[in-house]
Protein backbone atom coordinates (compact mmCIF):
# COMPACT_ATOMS: atom_id res chain seq x y z
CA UNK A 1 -33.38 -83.09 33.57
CA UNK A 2 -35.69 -82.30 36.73
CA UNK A 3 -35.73 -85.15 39.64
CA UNK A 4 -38.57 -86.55 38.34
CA UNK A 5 -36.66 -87.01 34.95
CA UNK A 6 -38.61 -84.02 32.84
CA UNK A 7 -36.47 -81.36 31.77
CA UNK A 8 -36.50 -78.80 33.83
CA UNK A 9 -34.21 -75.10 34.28
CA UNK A 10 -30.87 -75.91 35.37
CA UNK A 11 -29.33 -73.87 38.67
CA UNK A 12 -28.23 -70.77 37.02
CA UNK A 13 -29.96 -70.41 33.98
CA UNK A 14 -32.42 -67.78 32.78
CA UNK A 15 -36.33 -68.21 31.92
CA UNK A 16 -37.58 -65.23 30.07
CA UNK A 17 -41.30 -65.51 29.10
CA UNK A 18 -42.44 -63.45 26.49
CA UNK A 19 -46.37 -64.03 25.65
CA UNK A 20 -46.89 -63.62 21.75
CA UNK A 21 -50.50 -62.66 20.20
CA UNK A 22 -51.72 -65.50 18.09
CA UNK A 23 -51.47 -64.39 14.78
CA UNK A 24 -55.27 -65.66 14.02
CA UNK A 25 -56.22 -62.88 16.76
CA UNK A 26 -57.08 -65.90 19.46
CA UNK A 27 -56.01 -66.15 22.09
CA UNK A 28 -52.39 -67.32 22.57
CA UNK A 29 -51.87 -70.89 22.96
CA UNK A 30 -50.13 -72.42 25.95
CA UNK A 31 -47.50 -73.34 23.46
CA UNK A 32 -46.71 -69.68 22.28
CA UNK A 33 -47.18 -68.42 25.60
CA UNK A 34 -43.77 -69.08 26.84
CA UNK A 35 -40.17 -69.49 25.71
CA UNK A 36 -38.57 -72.50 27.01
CA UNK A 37 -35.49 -71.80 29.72
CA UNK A 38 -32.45 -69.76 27.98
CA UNK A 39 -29.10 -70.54 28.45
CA UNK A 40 -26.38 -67.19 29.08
CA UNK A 41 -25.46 -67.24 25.28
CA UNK A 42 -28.91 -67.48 24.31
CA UNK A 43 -29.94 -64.43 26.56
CA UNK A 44 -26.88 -62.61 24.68
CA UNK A 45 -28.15 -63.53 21.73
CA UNK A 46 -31.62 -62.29 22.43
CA UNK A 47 -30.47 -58.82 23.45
CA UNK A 48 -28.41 -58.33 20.57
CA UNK A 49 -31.01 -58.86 17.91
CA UNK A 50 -33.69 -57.05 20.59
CA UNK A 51 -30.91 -54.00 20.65
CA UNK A 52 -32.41 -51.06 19.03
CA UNK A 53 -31.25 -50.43 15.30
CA UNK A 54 -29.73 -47.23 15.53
CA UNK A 55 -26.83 -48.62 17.47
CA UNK A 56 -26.98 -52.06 16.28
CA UNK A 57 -25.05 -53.83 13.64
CA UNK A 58 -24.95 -56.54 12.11
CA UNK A 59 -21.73 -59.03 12.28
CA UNK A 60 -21.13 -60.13 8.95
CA UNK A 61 -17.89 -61.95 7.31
CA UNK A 62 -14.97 -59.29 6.59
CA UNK A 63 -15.21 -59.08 2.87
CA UNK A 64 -11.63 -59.59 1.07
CA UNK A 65 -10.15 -56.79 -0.23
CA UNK A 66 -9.11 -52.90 1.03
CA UNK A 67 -11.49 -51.25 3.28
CA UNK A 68 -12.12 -47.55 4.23
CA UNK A 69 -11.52 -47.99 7.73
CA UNK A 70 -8.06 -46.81 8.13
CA UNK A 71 -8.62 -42.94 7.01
CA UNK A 72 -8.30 -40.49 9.85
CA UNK A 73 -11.33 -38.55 8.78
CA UNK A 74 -13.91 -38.48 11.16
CA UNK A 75 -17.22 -40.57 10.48
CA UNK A 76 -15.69 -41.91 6.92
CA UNK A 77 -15.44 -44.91 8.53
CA UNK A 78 -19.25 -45.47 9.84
CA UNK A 79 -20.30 -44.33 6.39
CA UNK A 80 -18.77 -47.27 4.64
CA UNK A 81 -19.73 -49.57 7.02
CA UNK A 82 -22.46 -51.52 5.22
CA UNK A 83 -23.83 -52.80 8.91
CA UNK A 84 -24.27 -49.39 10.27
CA UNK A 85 -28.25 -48.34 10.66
CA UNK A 86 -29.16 -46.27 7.20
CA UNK A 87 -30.20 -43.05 8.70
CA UNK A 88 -27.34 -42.55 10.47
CA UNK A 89 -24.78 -43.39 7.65
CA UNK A 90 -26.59 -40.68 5.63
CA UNK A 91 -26.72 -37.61 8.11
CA UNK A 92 -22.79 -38.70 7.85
CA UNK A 93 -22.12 -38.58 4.74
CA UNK A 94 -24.17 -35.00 4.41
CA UNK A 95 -22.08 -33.59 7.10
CA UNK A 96 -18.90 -35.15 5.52
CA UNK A 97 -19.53 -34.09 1.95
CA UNK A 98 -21.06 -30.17 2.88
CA UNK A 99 -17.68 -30.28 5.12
CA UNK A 100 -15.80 -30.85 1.69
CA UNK A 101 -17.53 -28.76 -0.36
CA UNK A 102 -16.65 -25.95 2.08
CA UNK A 103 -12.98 -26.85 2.59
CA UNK A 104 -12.51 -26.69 -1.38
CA UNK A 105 -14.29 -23.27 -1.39
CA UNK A 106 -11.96 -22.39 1.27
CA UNK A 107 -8.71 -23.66 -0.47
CA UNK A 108 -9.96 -21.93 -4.12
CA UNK A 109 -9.39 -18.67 -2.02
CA UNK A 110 -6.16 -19.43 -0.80
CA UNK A 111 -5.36 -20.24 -3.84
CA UNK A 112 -6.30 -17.04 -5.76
CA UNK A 113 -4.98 -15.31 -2.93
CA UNK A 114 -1.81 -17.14 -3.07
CA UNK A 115 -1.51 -16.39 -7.33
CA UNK A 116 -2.54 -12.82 -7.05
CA UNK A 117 0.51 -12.12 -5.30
CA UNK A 118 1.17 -8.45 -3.86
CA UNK A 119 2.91 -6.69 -1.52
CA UNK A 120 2.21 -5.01 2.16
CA UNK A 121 4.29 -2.44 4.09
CA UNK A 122 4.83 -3.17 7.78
CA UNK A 123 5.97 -0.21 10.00
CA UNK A 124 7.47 -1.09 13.64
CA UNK A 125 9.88 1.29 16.00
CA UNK A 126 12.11 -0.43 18.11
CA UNK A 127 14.32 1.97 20.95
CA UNK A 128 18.34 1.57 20.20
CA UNK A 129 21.00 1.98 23.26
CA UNK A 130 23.66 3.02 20.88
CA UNK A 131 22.59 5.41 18.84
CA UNK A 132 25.11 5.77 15.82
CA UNK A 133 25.68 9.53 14.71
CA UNK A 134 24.99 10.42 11.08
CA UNK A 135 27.18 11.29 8.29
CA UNK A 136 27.16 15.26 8.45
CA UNK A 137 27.88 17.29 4.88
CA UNK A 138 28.31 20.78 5.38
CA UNK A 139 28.18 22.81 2.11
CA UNK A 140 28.19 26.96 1.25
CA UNK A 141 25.37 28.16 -0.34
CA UNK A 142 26.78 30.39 -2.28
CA UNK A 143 29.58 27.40 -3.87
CA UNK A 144 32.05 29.87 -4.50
CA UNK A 145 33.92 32.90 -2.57
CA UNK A 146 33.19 35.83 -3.64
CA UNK A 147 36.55 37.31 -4.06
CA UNK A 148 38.23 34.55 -5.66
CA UNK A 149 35.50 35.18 -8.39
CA UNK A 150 35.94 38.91 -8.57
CA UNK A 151 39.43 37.85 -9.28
CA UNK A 152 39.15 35.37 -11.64
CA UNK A 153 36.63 37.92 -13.92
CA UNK A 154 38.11 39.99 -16.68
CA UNK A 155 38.86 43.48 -14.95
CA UNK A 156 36.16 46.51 -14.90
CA UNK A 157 33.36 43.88 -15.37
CA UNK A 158 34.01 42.04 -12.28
CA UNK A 159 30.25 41.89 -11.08
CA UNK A 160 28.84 39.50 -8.20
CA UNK A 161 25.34 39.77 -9.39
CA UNK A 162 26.43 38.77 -12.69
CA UNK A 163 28.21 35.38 -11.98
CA UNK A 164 24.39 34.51 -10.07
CA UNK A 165 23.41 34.59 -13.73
CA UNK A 166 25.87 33.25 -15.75
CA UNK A 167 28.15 31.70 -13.64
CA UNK A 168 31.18 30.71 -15.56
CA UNK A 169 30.59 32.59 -18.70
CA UNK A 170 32.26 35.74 -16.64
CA UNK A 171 35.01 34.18 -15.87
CA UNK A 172 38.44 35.41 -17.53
CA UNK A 173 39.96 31.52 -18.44
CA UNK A 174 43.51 32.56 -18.96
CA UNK A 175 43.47 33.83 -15.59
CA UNK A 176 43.58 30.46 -14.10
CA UNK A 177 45.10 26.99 -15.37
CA UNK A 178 42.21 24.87 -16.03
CA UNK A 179 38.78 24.65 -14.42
CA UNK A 180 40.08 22.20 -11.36
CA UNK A 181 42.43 24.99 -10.25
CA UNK A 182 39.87 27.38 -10.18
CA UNK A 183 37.05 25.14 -8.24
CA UNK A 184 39.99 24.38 -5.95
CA UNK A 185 40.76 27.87 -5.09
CA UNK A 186 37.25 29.65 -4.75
CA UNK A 187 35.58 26.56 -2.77
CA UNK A 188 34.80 26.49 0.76
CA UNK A 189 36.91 24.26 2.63
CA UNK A 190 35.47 22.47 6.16
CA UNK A 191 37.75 25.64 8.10
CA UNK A 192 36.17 28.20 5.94
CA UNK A 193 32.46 27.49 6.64
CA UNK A 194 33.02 25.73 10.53
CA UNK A 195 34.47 27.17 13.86
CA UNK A 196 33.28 24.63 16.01
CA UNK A 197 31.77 21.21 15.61
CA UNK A 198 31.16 19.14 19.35
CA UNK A 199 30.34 15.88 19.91
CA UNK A 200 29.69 14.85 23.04
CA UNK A 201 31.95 17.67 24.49
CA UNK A 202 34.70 16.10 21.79
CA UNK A 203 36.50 17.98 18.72
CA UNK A 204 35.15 16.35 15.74
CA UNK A 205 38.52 16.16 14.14
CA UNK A 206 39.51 13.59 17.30
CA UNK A 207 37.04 11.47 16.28
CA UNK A 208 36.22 11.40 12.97
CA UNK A 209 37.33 12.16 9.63
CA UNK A 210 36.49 15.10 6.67
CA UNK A 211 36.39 14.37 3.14
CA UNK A 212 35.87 16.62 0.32
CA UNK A 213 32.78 15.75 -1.82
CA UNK A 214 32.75 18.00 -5.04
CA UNK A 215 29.56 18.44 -6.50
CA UNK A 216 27.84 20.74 -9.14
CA UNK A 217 24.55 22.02 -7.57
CA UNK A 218 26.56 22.56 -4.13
CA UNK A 219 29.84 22.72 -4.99
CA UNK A 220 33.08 22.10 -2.72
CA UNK A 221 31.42 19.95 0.45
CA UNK A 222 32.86 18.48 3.25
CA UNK A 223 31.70 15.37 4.86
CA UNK A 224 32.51 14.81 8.31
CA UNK A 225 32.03 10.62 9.26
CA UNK A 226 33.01 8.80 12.57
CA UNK A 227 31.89 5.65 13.83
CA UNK A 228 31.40 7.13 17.35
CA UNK A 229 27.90 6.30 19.06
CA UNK A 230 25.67 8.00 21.33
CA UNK A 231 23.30 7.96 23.98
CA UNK A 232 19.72 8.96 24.58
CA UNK A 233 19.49 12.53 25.26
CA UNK A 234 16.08 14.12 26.20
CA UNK A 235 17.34 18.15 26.50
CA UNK A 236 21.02 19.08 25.47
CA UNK A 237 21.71 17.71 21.84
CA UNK A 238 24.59 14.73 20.95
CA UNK A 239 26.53 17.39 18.20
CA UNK A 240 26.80 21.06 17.57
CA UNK A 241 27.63 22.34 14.52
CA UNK A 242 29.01 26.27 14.62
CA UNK A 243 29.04 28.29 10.94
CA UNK A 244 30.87 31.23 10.00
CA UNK A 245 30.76 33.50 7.28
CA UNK A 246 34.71 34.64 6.32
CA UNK A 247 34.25 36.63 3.11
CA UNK A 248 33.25 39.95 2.84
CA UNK A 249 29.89 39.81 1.67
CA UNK A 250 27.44 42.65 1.11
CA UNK A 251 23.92 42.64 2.38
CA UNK A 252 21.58 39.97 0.84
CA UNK A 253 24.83 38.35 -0.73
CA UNK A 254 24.85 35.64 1.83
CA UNK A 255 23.09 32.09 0.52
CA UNK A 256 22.98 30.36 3.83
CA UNK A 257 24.92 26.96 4.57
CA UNK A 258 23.48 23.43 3.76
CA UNK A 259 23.78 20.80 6.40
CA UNK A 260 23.25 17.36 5.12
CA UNK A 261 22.36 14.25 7.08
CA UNK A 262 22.84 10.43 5.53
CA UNK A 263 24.38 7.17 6.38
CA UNK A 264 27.94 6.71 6.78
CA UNK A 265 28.06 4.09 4.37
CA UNK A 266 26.84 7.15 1.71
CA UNK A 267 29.24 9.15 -0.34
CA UNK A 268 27.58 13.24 -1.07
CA UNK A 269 27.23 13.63 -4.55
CA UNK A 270 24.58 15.17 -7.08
CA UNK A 271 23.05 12.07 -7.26
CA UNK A 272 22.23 11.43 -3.49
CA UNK A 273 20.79 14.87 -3.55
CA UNK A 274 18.80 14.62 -6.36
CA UNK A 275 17.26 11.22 -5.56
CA UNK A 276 16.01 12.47 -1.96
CA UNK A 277 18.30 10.03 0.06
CA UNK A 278 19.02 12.64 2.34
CA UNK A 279 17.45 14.97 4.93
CA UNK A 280 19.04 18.59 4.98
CA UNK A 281 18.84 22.00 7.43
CA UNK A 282 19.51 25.14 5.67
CA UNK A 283 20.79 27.43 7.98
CA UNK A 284 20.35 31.14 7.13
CA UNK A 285 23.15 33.63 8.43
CA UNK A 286 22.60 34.71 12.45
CA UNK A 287 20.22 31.69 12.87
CA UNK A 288 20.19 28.95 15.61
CA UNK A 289 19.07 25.95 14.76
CA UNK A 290 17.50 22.61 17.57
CA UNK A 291 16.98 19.87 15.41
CA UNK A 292 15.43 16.13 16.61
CA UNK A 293 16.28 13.43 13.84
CA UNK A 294 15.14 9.65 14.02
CA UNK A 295 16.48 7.03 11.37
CA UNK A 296 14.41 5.30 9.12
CA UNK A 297 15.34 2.00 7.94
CA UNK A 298 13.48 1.00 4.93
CA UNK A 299 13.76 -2.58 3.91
CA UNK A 300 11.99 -3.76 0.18
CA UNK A 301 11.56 -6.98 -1.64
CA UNK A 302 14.26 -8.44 -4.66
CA UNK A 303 11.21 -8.59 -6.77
CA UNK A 304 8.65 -5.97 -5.16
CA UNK A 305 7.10 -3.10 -5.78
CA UNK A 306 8.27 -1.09 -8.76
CA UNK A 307 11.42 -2.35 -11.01
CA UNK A 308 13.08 -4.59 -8.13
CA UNK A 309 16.08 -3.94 -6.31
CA UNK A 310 19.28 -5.22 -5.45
CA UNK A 311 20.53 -7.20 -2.48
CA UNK A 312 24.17 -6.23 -3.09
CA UNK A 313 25.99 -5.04 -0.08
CA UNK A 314 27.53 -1.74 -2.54
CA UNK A 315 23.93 -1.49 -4.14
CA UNK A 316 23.78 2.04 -3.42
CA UNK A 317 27.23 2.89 -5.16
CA UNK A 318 26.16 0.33 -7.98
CA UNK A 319 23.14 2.08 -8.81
CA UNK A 320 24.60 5.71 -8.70
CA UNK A 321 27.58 4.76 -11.15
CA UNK A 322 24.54 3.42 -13.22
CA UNK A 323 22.18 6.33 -13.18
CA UNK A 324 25.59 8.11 -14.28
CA UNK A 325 26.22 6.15 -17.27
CA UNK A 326 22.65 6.46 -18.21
CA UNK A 327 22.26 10.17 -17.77
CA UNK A 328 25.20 10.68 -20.14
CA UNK A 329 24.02 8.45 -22.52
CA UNK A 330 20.03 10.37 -22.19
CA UNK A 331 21.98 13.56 -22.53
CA UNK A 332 24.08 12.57 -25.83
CA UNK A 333 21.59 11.49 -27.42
CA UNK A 334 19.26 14.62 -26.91
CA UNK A 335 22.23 16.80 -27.88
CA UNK A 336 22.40 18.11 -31.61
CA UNK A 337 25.34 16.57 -34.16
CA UNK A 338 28.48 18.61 -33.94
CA UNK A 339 32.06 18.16 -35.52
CA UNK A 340 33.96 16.01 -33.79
CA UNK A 341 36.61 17.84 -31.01
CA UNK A 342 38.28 15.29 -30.10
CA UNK A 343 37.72 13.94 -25.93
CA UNK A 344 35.95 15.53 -24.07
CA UNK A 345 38.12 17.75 -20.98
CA UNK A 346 37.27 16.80 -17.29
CA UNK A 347 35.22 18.81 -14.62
CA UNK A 348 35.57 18.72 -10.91
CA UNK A 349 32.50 17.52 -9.82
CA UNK A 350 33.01 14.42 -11.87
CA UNK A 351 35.21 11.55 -10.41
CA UNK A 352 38.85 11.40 -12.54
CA UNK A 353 38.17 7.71 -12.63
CA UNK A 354 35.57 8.41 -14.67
CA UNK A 355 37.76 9.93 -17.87
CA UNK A 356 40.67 8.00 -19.25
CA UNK A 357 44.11 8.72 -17.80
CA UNK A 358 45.33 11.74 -20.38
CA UNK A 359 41.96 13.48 -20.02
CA UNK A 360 42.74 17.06 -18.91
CA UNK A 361 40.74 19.62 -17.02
CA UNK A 362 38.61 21.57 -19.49
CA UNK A 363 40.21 25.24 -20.05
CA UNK A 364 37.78 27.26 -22.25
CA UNK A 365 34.48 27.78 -21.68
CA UNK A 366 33.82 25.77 -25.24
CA UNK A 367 35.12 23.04 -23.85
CA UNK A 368 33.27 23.15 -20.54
CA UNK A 369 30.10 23.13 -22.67
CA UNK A 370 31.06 20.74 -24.55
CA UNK A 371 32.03 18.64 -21.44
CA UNK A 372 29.23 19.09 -20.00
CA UNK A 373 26.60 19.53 -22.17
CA UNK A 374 25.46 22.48 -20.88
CA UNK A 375 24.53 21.46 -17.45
CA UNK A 376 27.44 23.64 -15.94
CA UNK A 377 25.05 25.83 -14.48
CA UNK A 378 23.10 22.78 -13.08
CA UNK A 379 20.80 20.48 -13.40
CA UNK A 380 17.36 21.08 -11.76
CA UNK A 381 15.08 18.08 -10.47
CA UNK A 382 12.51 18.06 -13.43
CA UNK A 383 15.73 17.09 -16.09
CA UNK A 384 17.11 14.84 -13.49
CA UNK A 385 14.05 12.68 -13.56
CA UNK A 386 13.27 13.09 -17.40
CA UNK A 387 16.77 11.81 -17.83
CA UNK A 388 17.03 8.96 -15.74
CA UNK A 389 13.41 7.87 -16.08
CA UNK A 390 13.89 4.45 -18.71
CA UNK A 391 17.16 3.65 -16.51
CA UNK A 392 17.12 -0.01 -15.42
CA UNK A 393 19.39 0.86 -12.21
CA UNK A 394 18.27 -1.22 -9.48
CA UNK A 395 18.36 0.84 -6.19
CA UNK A 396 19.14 -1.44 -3.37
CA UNK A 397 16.87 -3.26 -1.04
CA UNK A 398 18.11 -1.36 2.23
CA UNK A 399 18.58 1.72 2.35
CA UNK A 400 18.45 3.68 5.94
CA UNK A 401 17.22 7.42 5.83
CA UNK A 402 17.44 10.41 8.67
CA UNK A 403 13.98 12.07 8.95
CA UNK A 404 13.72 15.61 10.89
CA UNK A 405 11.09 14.98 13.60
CA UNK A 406 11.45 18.50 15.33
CA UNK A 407 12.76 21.51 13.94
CA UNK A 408 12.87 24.91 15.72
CA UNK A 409 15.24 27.89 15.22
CA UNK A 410 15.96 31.41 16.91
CA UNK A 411 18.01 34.84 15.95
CA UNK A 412 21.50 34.26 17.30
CA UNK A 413 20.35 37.92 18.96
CA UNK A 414 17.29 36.05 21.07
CA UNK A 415 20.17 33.71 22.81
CA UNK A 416 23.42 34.02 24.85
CA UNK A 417 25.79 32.80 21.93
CA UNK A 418 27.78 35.66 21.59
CA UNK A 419 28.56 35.61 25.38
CA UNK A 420 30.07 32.11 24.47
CA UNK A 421 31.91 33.27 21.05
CA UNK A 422 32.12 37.39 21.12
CA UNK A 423 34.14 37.30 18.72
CA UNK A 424 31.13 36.56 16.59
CA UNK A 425 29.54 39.28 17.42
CA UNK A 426 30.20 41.16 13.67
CA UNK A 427 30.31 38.12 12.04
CA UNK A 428 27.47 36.46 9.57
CA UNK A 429 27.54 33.01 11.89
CA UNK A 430 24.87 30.35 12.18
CA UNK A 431 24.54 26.89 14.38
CA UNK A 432 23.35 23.52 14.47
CA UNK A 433 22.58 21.84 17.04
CA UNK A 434 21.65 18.32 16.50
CA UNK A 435 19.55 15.43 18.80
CA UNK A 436 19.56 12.13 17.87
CA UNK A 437 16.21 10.23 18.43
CA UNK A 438 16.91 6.64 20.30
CA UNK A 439 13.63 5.46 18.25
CA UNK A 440 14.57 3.93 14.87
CA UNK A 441 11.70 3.11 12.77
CA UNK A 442 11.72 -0.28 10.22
CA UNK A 443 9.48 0.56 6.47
CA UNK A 444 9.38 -3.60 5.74
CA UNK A 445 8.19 -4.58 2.30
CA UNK A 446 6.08 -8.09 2.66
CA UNK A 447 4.76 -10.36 0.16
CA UNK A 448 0.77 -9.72 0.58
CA UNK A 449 -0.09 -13.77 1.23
CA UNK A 450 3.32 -15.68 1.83
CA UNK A 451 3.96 -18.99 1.36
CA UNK A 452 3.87 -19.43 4.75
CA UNK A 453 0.37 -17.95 5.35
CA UNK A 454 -1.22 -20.46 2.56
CA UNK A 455 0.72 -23.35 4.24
CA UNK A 456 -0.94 -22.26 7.51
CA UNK A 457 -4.73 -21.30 6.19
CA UNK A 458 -4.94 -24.94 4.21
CA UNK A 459 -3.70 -26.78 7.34
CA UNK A 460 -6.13 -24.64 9.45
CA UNK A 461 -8.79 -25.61 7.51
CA UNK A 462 -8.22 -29.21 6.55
CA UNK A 463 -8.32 -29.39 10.86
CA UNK A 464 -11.73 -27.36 11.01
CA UNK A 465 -13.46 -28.75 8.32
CA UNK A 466 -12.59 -32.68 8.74
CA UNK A 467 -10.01 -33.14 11.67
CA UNK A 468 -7.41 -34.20 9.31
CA UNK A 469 -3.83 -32.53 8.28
CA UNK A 470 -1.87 -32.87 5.16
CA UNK A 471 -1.46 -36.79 5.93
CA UNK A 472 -5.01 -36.98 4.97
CA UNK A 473 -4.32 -36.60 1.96
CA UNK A 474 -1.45 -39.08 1.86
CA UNK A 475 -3.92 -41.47 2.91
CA UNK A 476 -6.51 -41.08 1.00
CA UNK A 477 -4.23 -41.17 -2.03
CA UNK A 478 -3.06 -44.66 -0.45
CA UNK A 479 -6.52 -46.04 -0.09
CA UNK A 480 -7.13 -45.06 -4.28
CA UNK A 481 -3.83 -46.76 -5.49
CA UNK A 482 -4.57 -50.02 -2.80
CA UNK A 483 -8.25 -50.36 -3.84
CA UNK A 484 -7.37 -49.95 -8.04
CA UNK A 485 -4.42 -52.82 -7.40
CA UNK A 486 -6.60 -54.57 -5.66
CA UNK A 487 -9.98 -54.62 -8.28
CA UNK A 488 -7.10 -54.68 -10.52
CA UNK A 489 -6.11 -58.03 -8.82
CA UNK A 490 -9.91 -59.29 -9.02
CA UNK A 491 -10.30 -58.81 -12.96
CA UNK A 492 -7.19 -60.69 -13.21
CA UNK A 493 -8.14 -63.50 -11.12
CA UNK A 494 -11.66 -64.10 -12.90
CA UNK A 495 -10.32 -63.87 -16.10
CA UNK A 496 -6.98 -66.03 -15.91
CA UNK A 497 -4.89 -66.05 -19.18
């Protein structure tokens, strides 16, 4: 109340005068002219409902019952607020639901991608410090001496050119006792085809081991292994390998020498030839050889490309002793019915573990055929394959190759060997010399689309699309079960039993 007892604005207050048209069109009326004095709450109150709409809401009772409001997706929450202005709930929910049909889109393909399945090969080099040697197999190629044959054929029709043709069929058999004594005595032994063998200014003998490896298509080898590593070497080479030829040999009888490189956890045999697993130098007779090998480490999938593989750490072993079996059993069976001769003799170039105990060494050339089915001469690489090709032997998941990167060779004439060794100087010789790259290259199998990748695609786009992460999901599955418990709840409170 004013002094004069008429009320009147207190100290403080507010008077906001707002003049209204008369909704008759006259002019306003000294009643509607003004708006009596406003108090702080009633100015609030006036700007809140004066506020414009698009930021505005309305404050009405929290309903009972599960709300929306606790989802982490961005905007869900303004569109299910029934107070929020119209136009602006509805650009949300068209950016929210476009936003979903996208991120389904986008997980159909991961998906599909993800069933399709697949595999990729990675290749990578890495540089090594310690470079181990290889596994070095040195074989003749002619497989037998030539005088030991001559011996061994019936006299006046001892012929050289003739055993090229039909190898054992010259052979007198009651010259010898058995086939094993005979491939014993005409095979080259490691002294026979080697003079010198260097590495790293060291004998080879100090520090590493020989092992015969008895074959058929290459017949007496010797493997030389040693767990001695080397350095990186840019000019001289890590091991030299020297060849000589002891047997008198006319001109064009010489075959060369075969100089194998492999693994040292590989045992030479017919089978590691034939299958590839191995990268060879054929030295011809008065030839120097500079050769720069790199190792290749190849690395598959259990249930890759092709008929799978084995994870086994004797894989490699496992599979030959299979393709073995199998290639007996592909050969028996394309052989024609014959009277039964009783078991079968042995031959060298199979391992004795593979016969029974009593099994002797085949002394006839009826039983060598018989043994061996008439492979005695050999087995080229077209009947390998035919044979072996329905074998379910699983080759193993690593296996580690030698790959010549730079080859080059030279007449022993066009260098100063024979100042070295002149005692070579009328001899058939040939050398090796051998440089290890300190680049080993990886051949990785992958799965096209791993796990991994799908995991990391539908998180990638459940955080582009919405802003969420797999707890989205969580939630929103929450929010379902809460709001069917809780309508469930409502139907059983309006209809009580």
């Amino acid at each position: 109340m004013g002094p004069d007892g008429e009320g009147g604005p207190r100290s403080g207050s507010t008077v906001i005068s707002i003049v209204l048209p008369d909704r008759t069109g006259g002019p306003a009326g000294p009643e509607k002219a003004a708006l009596g004095p406003l108090s702080g709450d009633g100015v609030k109150m006036f700007r809140e409902r004066t506020d414009h709409r698009w930021t505005g809401t309305e404050r009405r009772p929290r309903s009972a019952g599960i709300t929306v409001d606790q989802l982490s997706i961005t905007g869900m929450a303004l569109v299910f607020n029934p107070a929020a202005f119209w136009l602006r709930r509805a650009i949300w929910l068209t950016i929210i639901v476009c936003l979903l049909v996208w991120l389904c889109v986008q997980l159909r393909l991961c998906v599909l991608r993800l069933t399709e399945g697949g595999t990729v090969r990675t290749w990578s080099r890495r540089t090594v410090t310690d470079i181990p040697l290889p596994t070095v197999t040195v074989c003749h190629g002619n497989r037998f001496k030539k005088s030991v044959v001559l011996r061994h054929q019936p006299a006046g029709a001892a012929s050289w050119p003739s055993w090229h043709r039909l190898g054992y069929q010259t052979l007198n058999w009651s010259s010898f006792d058995g086939l094993d004594q005979f491939y014993a005595e005409a095979s080259y032994g490691w002294d026979d085809m080697v003079f010198f063998c260097m590495v790293n200014g060291n004998n080879c003998t100090d520090v590493g081991t020989l092992a015969s490896a008895p074959t058929l298509l290459n017949g007496l080898c010797t493997t030389f292994n040693t767990n001695v590593t080397v350095t990186r070497r840019l000019v001289s080479a890590q091991l030299m390998l020297g060849l000589h030829e002891l047997e008198p040999l006319d001109e064009f009888e010489h075959n060369g020498w075969h100089v194998y490189l492999h693994p040292q956890d590989v045992h030479f045999n017919d089978f590691l030839f034939l299958s590839g697993l191995t990268a060879s130098v054929k030295v011809f007779g008065n030839r120097l050889h500079e050769v720069k090998v790199f190792r290749r480490v190849t690395e598959a999938l259990p249930n890759g490309e092709g008929k799978g593989c084995s994870t086994e750490r004797d894989a490699l072993y496992a599979q030959q002793q299979c393709l073995g079996s199998c290639m007996m059993e592909s050969m028996t069976a394309g052989a024609p019915p014959s009277a039964d001769q009783g078991p079968p003799c042995s031959v060298p170039w199979v391992p004795r573990s593979a016969y029974p105990p009593d099994t002797t060494s085949c002394a006839t050339m009826e039983e060598l055929s018989a043994a061996s089915m008439d492979t005695h001469q050999g087995v080229d690489e077209t009947a390998f394959l035919s044979w072996t090709a329905e074998c379910q032997c699983a080759p193993p998941c690593r296996a580690d190759q030698y790959q010549l990167e730079e080859h080059e060779k030279w007449h022993a004439e066009e260098t100063s060997i024979y100042l070295s060794f002149p005692e070579a100087r009328n001899a058939t010789i040939g050398a090796v010399m051998l440089r290890l790259s300190d680049v080993e290259e990886l051949v990785a199998e992958r799965e096209a689309y791993s796990a991994d990748a799908f995991i990391s695609d539908v998180g990638g786009n459940l955080g582009l699309m919405l802003g969420g992460s797999l707890l989205t999901f969580v939630e929103i599955v929450d929010c379902v079960i809460a709001s069917c418990l809780s309508r469930r709840e409502k139907r059983s409170r309006a209809c009580p039993k």
